[in-house]
Protein backbone atom coordinates (compact mmCIF):
# COMPACT_ATOMS: atom_id res chain seq x y z
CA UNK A 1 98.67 104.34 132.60
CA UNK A 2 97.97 106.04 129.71
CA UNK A 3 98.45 105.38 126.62
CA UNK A 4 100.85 108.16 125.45
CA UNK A 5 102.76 107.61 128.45
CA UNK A 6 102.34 103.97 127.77
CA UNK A 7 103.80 104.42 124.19
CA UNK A 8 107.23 106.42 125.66
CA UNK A 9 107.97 103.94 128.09
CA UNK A 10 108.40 101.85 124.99
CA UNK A 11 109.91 104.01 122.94
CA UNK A 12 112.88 104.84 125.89
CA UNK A 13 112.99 101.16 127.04
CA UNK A 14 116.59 99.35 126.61
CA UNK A 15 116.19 98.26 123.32
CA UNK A 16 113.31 100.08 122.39
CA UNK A 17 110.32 98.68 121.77
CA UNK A 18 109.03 101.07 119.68
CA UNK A 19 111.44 103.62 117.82
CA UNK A 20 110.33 107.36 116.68
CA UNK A 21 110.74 108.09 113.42
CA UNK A 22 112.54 111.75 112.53
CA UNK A 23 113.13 112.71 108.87
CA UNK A 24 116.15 114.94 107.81
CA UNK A 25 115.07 118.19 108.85
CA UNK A 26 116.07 121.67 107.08
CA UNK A 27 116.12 124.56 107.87
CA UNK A 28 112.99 125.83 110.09
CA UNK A 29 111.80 122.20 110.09
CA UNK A 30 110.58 120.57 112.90
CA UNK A 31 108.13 118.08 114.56
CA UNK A 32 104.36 119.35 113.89
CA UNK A 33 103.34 115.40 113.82
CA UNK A 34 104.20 112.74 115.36
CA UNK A 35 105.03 108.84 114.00
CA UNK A 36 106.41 106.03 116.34
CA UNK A 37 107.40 102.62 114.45
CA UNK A 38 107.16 99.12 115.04
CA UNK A 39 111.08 97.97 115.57
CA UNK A 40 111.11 95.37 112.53
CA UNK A 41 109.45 98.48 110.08
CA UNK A 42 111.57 100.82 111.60
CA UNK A 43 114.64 98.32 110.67
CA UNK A 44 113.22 97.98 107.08
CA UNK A 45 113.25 101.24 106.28
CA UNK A 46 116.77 101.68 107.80
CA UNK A 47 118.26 98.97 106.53
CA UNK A 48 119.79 99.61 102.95
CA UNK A 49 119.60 96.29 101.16
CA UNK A 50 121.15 95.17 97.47
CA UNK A 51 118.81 96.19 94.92
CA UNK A 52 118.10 99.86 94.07
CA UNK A 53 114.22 98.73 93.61
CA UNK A 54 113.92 98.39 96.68
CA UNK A 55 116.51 101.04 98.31
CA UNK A 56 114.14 103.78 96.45
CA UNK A 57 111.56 102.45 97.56
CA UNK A 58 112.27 102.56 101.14
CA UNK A 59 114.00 106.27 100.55
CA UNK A 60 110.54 107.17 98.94
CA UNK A 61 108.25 105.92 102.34
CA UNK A 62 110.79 107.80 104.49
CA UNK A 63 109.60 111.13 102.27
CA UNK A 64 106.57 110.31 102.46
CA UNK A 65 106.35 109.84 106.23
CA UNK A 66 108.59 112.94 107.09
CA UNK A 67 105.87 114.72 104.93
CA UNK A 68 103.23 113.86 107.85
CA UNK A 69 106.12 114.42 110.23
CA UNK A 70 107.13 117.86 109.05
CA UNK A 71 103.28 119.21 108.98
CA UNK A 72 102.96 119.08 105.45
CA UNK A 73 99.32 119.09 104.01
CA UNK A 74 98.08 116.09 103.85
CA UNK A 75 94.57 114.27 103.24
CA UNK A 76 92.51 111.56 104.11
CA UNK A 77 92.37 109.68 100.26
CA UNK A 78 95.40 110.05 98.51
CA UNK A 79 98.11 110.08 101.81
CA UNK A 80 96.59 108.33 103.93
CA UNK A 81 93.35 107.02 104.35
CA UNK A 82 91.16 105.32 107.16
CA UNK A 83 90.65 101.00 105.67
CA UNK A 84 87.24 99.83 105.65
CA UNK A 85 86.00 97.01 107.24
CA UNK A 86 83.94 94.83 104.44
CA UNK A 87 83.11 91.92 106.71
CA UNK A 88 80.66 94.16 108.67
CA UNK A 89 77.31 95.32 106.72
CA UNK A 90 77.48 97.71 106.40
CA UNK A 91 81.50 98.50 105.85
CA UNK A 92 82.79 99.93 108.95
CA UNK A 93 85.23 101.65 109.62
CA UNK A 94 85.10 101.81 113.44
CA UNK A 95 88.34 100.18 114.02
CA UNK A 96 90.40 102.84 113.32
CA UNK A 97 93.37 101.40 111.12
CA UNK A 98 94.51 103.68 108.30
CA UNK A 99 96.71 102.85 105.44
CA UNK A 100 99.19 105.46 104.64
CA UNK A 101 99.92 105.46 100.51
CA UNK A 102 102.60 106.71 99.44
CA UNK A 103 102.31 106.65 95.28
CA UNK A 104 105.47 106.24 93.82
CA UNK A 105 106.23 104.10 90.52
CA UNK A 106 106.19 100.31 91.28
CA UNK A 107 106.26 98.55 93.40
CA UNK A 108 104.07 100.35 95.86
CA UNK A 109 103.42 99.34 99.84
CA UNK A 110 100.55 100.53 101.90
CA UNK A 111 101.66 101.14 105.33
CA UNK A 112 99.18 100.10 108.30
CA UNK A 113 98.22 101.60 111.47
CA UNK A 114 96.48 103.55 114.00
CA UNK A 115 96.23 106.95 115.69
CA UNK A 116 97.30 107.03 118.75
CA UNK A 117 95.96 110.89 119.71
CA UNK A 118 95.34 113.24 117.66
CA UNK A 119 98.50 113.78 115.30
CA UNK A 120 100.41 110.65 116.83
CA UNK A 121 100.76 107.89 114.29
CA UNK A 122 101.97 104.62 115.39
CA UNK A 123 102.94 102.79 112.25
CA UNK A 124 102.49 98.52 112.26
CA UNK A 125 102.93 96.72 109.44
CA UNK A 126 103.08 97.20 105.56
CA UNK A 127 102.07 94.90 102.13
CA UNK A 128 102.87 95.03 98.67
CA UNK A 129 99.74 96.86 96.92
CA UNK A 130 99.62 94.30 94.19
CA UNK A 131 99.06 91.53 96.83
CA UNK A 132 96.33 93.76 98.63
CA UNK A 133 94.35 93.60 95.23
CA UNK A 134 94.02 89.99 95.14
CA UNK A 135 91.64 89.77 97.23
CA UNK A 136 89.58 91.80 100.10
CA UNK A 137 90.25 89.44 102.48
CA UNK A 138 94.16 90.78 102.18
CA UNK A 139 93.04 93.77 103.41
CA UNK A 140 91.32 92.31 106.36
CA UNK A 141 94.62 90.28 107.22
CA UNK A 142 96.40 93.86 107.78
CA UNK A 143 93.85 95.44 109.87
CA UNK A 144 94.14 92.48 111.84
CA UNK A 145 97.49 92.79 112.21
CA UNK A 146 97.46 96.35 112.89
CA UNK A 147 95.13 95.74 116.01
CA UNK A 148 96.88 92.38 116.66
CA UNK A 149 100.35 95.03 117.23
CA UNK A 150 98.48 97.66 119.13
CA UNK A 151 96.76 95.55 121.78
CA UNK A 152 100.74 93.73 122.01
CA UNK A 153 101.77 97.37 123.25
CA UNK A 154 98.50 98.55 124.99
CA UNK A 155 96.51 96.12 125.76
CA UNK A 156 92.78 97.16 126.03
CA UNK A 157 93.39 100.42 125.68
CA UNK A 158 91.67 101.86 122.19
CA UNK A 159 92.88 103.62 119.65
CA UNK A 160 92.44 107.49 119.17
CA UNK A 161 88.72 107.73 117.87
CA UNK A 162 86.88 110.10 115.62
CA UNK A 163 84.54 111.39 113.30
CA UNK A 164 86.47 114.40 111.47
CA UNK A 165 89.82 114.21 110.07
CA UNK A 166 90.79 117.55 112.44
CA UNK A 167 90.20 114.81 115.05
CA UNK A 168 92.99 112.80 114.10
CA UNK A 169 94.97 115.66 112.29
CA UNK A 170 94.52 118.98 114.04
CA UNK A 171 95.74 121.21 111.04
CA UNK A 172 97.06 121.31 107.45
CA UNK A 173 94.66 118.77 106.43
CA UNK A 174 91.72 117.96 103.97
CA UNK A 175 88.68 115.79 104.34
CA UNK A 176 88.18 114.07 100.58
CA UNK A 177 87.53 110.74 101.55
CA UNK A 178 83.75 110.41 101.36
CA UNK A 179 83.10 106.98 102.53
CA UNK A 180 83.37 108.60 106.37
């Protein structure tokens, strides 16, 4: 099977196993992009909690992802970026897990996860920024993690591959990241 169909039989499975995730449209808004959820992020981000820290911060991802939603232009360093790899020599980046960064005042998350075609984003797991800093091996934990929640979903199939950003995001985009 593949792996789009693969992705909405979880999404329409009873719970879902995946869940979509649709900003507030206005207007002439509408779907240009695509972003599926793991069900425990999906919950997070739903989920209004005590604490307006933390309420504004999930209010701020949820702009930030109906930006990539919506079509907005986006880029490849400051809204999301691909992670590198620093156990490899040299850094790779062949995995394909991005971090999407959303850059609001403190405290910050990077979200993690991979393409699944080309302007399809499933999105796996998040960390505090400040904890990501600690050390590099932090950043290895989430791509692990990232991969660790695709291959729960798809098994061997891999993630959407490529060399360009166009590859991954087929318009409104901007290549700045020169480490790819």
């Amino acid at each position: 099977m593949s792996t789009l169909l693969t992705l909405l039989e979880h999404e329409r499975a009873t719970p879902p196993r995946l869940r979509r995730f649709h900003p507030r449209f206005q207007g002439k808004e509408g779907e240009r992009r695509m972003m599926t959820v793991v069900p425990d992020l999906f919950d997070w981000l739903h989920t209004p909690v005590t604490g307006e820290s933390l309420n504004r911060v999930k209010a701020q991802a949820r702009t930030h992802f109906g930006q990539f939603v919506k079509g907005a232009h986006i880029d490849d360093l400051y809204f999301m970026k691909r992670v590198e790899d620093r156990r490899c020599s040299p850094v790779s980046f062949s995995h394909e897990v991005w971090a999407i960064s959303p850059r609001f005042p403190p405290p910050q998350y990077r979200y993690f996860g991979v393409f699944v075609s080309q302007n399809w984003f499933l999105l796996c797991n998040k960390q505090f920024r400040d904890r990501l800093e600690e050390h590099d091996n932090r950043w290895h934990v989430e791509i692990d993690k990232a991969l660790g929640i695709w291959a729960h979903f798809f098994g061997s199939n891999l993630p959407h591959q490529g060399s360009q950003l166009h590859q991954y995001v087929s318009h409104n985009a901007d290549h700045c990241d020169d480490r790819w």
